[in-house]
C-alpha atoms as a PDB file:
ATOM      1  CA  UNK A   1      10.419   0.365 -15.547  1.00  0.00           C
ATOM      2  CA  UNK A   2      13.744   0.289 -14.068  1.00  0.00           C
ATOM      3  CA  UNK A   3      14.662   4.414 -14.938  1.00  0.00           C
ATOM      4  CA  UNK A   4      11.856   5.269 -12.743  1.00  0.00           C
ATOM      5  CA  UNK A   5      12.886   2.540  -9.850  1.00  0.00           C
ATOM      6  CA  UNK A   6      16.464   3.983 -10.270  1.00  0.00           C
ATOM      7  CA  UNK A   7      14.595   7.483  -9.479  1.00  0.00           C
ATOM      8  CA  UNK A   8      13.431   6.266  -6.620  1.00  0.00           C
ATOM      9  CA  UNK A   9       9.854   4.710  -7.166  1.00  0.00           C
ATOM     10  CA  UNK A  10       8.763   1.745  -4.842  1.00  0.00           C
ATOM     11  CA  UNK A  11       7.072   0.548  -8.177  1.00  0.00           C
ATOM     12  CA  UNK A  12       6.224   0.981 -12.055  1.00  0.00           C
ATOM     13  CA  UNK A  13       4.932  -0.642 -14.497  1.00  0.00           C
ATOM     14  CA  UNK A  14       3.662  -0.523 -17.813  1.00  0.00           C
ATOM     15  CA  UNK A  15       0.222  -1.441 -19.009  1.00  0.00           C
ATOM     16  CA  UNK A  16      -2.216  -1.696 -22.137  1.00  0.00           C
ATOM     17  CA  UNK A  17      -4.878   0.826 -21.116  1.00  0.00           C
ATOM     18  CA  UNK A  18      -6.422   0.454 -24.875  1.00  0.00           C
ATOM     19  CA  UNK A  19      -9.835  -0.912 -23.553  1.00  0.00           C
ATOM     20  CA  UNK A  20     -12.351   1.100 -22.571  1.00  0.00           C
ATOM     21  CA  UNK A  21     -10.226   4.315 -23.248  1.00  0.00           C
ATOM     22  CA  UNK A  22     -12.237   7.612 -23.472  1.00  0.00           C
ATOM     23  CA  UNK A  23     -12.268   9.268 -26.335  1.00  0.00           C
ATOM     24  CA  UNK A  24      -9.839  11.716 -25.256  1.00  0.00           C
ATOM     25  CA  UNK A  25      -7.140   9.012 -24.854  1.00  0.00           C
ATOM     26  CA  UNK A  26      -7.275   7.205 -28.089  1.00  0.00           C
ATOM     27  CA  UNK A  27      -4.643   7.639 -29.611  1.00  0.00           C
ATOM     28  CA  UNK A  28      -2.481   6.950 -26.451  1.00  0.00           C
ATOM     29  CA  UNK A  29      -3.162   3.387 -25.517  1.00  0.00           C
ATOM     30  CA  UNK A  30      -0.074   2.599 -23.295  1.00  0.00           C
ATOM     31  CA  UNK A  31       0.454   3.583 -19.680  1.00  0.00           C
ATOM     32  CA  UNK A  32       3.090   4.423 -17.139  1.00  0.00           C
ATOM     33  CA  UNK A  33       2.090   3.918 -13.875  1.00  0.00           C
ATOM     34  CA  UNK A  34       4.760   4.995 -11.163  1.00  0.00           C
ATOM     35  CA  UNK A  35       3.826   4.417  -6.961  1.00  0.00           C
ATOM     36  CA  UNK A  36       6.232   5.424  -4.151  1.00  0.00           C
ATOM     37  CA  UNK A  37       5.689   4.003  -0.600  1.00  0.00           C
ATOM     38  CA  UNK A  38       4.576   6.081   2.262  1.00  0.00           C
ATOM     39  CA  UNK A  39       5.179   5.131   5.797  1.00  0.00           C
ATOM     40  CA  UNK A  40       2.960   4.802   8.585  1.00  0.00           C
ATOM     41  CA  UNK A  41       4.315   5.986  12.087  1.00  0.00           C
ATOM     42  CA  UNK A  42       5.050   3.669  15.247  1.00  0.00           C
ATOM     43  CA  UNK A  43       2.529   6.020  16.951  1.00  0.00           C
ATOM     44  CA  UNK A  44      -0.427   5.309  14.611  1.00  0.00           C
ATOM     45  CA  UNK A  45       0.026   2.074  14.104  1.00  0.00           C
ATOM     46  CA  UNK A  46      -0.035   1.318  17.988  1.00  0.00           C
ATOM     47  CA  UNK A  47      -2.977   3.807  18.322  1.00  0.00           C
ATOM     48  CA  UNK A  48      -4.849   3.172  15.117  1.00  0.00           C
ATOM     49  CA  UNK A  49      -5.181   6.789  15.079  1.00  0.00           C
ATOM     50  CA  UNK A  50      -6.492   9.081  12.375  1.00  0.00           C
ATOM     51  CA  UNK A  51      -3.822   9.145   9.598  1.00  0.00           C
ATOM     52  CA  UNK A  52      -2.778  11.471   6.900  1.00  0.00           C
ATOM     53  CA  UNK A  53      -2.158   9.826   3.533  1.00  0.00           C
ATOM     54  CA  UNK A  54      -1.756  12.972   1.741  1.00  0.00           C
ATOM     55  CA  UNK A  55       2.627  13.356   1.499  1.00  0.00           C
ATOM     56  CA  UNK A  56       3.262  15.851  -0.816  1.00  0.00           C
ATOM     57  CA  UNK A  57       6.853  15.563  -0.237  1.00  0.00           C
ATOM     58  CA  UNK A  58       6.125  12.254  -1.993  1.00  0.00           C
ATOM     59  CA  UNK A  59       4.249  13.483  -4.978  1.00  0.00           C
ATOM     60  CA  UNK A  60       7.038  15.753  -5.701  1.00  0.00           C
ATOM     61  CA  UNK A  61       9.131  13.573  -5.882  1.00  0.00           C
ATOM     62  CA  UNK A  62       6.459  11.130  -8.446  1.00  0.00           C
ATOM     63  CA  UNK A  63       6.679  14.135 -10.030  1.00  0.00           C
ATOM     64  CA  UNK A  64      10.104  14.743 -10.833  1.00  0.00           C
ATOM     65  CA  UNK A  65      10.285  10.816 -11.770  1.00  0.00           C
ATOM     66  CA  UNK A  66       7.279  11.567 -14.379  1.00  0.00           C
ATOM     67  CA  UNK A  67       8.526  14.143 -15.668  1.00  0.00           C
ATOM     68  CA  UNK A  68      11.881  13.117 -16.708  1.00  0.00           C
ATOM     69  CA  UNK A  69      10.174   9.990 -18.131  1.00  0.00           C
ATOM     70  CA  UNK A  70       8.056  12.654 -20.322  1.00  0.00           C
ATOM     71  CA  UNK A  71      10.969  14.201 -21.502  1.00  0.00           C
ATOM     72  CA  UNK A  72      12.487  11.136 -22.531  1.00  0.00           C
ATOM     73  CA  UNK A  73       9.765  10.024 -24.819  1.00  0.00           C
ATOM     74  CA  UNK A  74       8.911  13.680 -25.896  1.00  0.00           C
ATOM     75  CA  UNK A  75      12.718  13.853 -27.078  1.00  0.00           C
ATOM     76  CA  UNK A  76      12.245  10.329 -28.499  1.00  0.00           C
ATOM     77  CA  UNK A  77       9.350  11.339 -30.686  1.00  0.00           C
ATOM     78  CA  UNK A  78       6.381  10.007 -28.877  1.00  0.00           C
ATOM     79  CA  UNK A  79       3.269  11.835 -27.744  1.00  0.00           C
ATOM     80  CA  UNK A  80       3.054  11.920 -23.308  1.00  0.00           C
ATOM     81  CA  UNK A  81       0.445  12.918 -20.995  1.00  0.00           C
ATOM     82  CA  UNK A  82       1.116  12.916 -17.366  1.00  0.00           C
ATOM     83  CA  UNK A  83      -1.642  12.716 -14.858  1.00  0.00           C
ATOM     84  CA  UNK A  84      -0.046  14.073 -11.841  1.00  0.00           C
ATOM     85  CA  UNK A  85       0.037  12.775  -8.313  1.00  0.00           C
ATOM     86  CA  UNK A  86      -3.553  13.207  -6.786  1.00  0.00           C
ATOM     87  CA  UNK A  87      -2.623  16.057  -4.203  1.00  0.00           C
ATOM     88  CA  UNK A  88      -1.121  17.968  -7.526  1.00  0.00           C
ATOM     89  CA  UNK A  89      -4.158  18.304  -8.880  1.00  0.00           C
ATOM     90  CA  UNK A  90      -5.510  22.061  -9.354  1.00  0.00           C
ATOM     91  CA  UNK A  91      -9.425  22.915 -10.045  1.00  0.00           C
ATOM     92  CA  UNK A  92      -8.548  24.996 -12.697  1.00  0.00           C
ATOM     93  CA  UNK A  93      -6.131  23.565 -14.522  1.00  0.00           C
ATOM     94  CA  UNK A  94      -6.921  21.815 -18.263  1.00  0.00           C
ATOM     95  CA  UNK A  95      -5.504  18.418 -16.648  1.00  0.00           C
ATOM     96  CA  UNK A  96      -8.014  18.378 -13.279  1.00  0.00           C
ATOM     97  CA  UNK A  97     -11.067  17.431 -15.781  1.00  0.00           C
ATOM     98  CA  UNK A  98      -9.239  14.546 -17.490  1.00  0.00           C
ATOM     99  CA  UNK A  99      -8.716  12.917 -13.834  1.00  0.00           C
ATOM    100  CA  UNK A 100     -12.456  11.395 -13.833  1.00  0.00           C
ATOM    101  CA  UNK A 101     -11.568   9.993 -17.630  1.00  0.00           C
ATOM    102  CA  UNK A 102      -8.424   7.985 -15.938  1.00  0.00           C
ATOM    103  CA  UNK A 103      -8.119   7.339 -12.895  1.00  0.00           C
ATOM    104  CA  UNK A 104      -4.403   5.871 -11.493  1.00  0.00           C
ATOM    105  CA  UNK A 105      -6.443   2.551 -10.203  1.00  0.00           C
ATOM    106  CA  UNK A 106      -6.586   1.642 -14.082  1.00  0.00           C
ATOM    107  CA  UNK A 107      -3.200   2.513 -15.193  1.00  0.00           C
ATOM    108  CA  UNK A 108      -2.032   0.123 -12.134  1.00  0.00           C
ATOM    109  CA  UNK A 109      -4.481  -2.603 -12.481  1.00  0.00           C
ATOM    110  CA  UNK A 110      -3.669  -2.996 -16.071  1.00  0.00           C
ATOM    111  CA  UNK A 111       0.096  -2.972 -15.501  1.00  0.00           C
ATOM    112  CA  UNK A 112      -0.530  -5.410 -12.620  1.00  0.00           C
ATOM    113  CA  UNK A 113       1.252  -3.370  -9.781  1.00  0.00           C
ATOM    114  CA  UNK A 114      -2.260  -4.086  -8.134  1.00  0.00           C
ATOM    115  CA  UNK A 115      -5.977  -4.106  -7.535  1.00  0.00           C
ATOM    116  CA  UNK A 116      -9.046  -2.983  -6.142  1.00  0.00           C
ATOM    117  CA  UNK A 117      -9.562  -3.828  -2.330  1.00  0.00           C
ATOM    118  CA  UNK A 118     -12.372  -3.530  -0.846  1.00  0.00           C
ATOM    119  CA  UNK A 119     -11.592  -0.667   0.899  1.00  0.00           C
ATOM    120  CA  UNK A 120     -11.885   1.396  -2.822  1.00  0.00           C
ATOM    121  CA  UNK A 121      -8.137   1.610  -2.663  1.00  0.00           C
ATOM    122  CA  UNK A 122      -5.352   0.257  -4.532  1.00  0.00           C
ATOM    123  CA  UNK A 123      -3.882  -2.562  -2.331  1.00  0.00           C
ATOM    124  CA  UNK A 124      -0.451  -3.678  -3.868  1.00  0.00           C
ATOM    125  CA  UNK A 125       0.957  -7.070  -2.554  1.00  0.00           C
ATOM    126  CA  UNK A 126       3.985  -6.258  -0.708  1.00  0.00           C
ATOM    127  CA  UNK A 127       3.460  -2.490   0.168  1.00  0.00           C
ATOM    128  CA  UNK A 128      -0.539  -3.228   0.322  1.00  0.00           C
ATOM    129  CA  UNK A 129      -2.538   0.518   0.264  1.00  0.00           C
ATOM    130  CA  UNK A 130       0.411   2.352   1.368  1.00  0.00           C
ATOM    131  CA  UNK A 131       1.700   4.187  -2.123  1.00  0.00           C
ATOM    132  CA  UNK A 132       0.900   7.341  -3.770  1.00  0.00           C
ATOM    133  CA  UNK A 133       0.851   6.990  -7.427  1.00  0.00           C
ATOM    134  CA  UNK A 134       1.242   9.017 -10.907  1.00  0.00           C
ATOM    135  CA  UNK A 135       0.608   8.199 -14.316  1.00  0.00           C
ATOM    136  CA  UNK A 136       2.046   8.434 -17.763  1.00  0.00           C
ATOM    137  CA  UNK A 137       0.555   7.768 -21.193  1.00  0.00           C
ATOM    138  CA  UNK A 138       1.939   8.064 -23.777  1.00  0.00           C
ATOM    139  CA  UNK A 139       2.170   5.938 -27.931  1.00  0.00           C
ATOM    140  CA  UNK A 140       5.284   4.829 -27.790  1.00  0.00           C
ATOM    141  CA  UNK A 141       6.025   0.973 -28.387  1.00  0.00           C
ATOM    142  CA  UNK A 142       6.323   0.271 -24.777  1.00  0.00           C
ATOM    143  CA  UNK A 143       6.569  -3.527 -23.905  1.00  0.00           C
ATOM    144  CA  UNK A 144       3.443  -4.014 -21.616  1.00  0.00           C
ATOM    145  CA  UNK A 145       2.796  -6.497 -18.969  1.00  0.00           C
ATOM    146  CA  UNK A 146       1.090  -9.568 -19.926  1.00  0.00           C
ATOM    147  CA  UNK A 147      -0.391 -10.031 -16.964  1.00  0.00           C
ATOM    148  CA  UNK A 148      -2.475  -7.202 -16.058  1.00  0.00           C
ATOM    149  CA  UNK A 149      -5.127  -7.964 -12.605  1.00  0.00           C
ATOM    150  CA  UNK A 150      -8.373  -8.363 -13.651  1.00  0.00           C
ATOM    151  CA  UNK A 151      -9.979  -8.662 -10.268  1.00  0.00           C
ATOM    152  CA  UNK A 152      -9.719  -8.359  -6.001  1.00  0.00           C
ATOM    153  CA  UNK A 153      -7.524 -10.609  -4.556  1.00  0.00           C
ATOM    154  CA  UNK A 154      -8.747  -9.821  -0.801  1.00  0.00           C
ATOM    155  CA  UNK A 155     -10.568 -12.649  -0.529  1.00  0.00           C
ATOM    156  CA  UNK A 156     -11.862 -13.250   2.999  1.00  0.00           C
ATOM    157  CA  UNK A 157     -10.141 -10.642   4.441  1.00  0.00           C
ATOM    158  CA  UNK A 158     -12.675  -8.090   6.340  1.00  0.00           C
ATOM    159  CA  UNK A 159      -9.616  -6.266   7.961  1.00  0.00           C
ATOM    160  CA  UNK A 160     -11.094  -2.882   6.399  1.00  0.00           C
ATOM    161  CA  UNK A 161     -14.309  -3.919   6.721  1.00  0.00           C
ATOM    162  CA  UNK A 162     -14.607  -3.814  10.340  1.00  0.00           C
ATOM    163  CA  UNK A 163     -12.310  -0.887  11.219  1.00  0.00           C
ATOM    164  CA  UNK A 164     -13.952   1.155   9.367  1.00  0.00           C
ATOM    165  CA  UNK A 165     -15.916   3.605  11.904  1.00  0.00           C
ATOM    166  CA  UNK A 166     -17.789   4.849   9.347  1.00  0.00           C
ATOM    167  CA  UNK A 167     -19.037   1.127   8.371  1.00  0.00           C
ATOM    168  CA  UNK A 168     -18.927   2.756   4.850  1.00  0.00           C
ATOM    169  CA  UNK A 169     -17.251   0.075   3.168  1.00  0.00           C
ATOM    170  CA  UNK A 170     -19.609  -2.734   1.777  1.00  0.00           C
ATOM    171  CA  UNK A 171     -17.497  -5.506   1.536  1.00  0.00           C
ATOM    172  CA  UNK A 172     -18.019  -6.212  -2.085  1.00  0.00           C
ATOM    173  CA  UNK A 173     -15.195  -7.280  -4.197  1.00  0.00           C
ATOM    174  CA  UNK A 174     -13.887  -5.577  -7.345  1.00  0.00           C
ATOM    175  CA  UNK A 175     -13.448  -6.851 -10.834  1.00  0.00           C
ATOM    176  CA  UNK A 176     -12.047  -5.042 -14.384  1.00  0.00           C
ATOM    177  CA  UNK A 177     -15.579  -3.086 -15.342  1.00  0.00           C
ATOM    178  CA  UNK A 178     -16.648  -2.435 -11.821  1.00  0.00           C
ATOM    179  CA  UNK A 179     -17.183   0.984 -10.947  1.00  0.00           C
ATOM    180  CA  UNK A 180     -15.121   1.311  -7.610  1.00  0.00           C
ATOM    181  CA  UNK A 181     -16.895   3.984  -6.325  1.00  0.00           C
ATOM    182  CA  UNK A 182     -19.884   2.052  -5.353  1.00  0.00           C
ATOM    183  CA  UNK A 183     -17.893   0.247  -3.526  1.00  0.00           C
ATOM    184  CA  UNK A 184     -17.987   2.541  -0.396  1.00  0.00           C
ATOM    185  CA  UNK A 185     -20.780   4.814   1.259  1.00  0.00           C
ATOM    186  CA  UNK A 186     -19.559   8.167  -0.032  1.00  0.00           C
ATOM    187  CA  UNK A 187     -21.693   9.603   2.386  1.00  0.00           C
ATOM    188  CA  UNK A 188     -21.238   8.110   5.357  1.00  0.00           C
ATOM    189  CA  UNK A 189     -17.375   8.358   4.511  1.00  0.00           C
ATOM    190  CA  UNK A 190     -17.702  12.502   4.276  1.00  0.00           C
ATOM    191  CA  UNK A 191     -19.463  12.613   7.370  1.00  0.00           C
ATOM    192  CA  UNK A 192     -16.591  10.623   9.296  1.00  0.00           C
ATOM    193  CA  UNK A 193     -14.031  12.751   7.786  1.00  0.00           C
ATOM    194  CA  UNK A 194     -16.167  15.552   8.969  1.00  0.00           C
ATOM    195  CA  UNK A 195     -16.347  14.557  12.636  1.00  0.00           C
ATOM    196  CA  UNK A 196     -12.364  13.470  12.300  1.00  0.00           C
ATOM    197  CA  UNK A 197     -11.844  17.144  11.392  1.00  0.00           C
ATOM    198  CA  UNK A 198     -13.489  18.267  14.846  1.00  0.00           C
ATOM    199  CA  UNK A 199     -11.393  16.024  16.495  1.00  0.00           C
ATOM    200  CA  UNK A 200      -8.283  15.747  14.778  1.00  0.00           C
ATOM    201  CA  UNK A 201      -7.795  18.757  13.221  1.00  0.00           C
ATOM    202  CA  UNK A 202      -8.242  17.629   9.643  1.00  0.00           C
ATOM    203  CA  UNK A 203     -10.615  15.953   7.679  1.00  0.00           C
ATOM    204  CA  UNK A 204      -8.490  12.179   7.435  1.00  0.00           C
ATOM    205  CA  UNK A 205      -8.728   8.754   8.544  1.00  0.00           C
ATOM    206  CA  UNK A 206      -7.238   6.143   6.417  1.00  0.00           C
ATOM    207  CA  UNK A 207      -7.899   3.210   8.777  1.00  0.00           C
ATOM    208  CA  UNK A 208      -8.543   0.924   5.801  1.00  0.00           C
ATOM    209  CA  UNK A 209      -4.860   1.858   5.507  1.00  0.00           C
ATOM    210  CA  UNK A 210      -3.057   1.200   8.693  1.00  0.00           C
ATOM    211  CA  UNK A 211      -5.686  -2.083   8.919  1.00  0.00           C
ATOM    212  CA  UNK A 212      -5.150  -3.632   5.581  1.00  0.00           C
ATOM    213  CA  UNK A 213      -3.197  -7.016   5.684  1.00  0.00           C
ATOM    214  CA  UNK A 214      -1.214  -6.365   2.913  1.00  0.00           C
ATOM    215  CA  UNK A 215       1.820  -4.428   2.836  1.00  0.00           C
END
């Protein structure tokens, strides 16, 4: 997707979602998937201090990249759908209860921008966990990549494994029809973000992030 790098994204892609599709999505088998890099401070990466993932001056601008991209293939004919950024998303809004139907991770995956670590996230090989990412779907007769990743490629790696201070994540690795959620103790992850929020001021950690040997 060279428009959207010209806009500015780290990374896009475009992948053949058509497999296990909800019903919903049917009829919109092709997907955009756009990531921009965020940067980790000097400061937390010499601490490995609690760190905040959640730039929202970087979803705005996936979001201006999207939706130009809509508008091009609305004007061209073609029926869109963006699924914004993650931080965009509003509880009320018709779009927050398609987010559990299609998640970003599978748009990605399947246009081989990346896969599931262990950590739950999506680790990218040169910018590893370190992107926030938006999605596009749309019919039109997008050229897809042929190479989508099917499963982890973190191999030995225990990097997130042992820094997390939670010890939430179960060191289990990922493959296309895993549910990524059981990846990771959900609950002991809450509580941590709880007790970060004491201390920190906010309820984030993202030490899988800073840790993670990709990137």
């Amino acid at each position: 997707m060279l428009q959207a790098k010209k806009m500015g994204a780290s990374v896009a892609g475009v992948g053949d979602v058509s497999i296990g599709l909800a019903s919903e999505f049917k009829h919109i088998t092709k997907a955009i998937s756009i990531g921009i890099k965020h940067t980790i401070s000097g400061k937390q990466m010499e601490k490995k201090s609690c760190y905040n993932s959640h730039y929202f001056i970087i979803d705005r601008q996936l979001q201006v990249i999207q939706k130009a991209l809509v508008r091009q293939l609305r004007f061209a004919g073609w029926h869109v759908l963006a699924i914004p950024p993650d931080s965009h998303r509003q509880d009320n809004s018709f779009i927050s209860r398609l987010y559990p139907l299609f998640p970003h991770k599978t748009a990605a995956t399947c246009a081989g921008l990346g896969w599931i670590g262990k950590s739950g996230l999506l680790i990218n090989d040169k910018f590893g966990p370190s992107l926030n990412w938006a999605t596009v779907l749309t019919d039109a007769p997008l050229e897809t990549n042929p190479n989508p990743i099917l499963e982890s490629r973190c191999g030995e790696c225990q990097n997130c494994v042992v820094s997390c201070p939670a010890g939430a994540i179960r060191d289990t690795h990922w493959k296309r029809g895993d549910s990524y959620q059981s990846m990771i103790d959900t609950n002991k992850c809450t509580k941590q973000l709880e007790k970060n929020k004491n201390m920190f001021g906010s309820a984030d950690c993202g030490l899988c992030i800073i840790n993670c040997s990709q990137g």
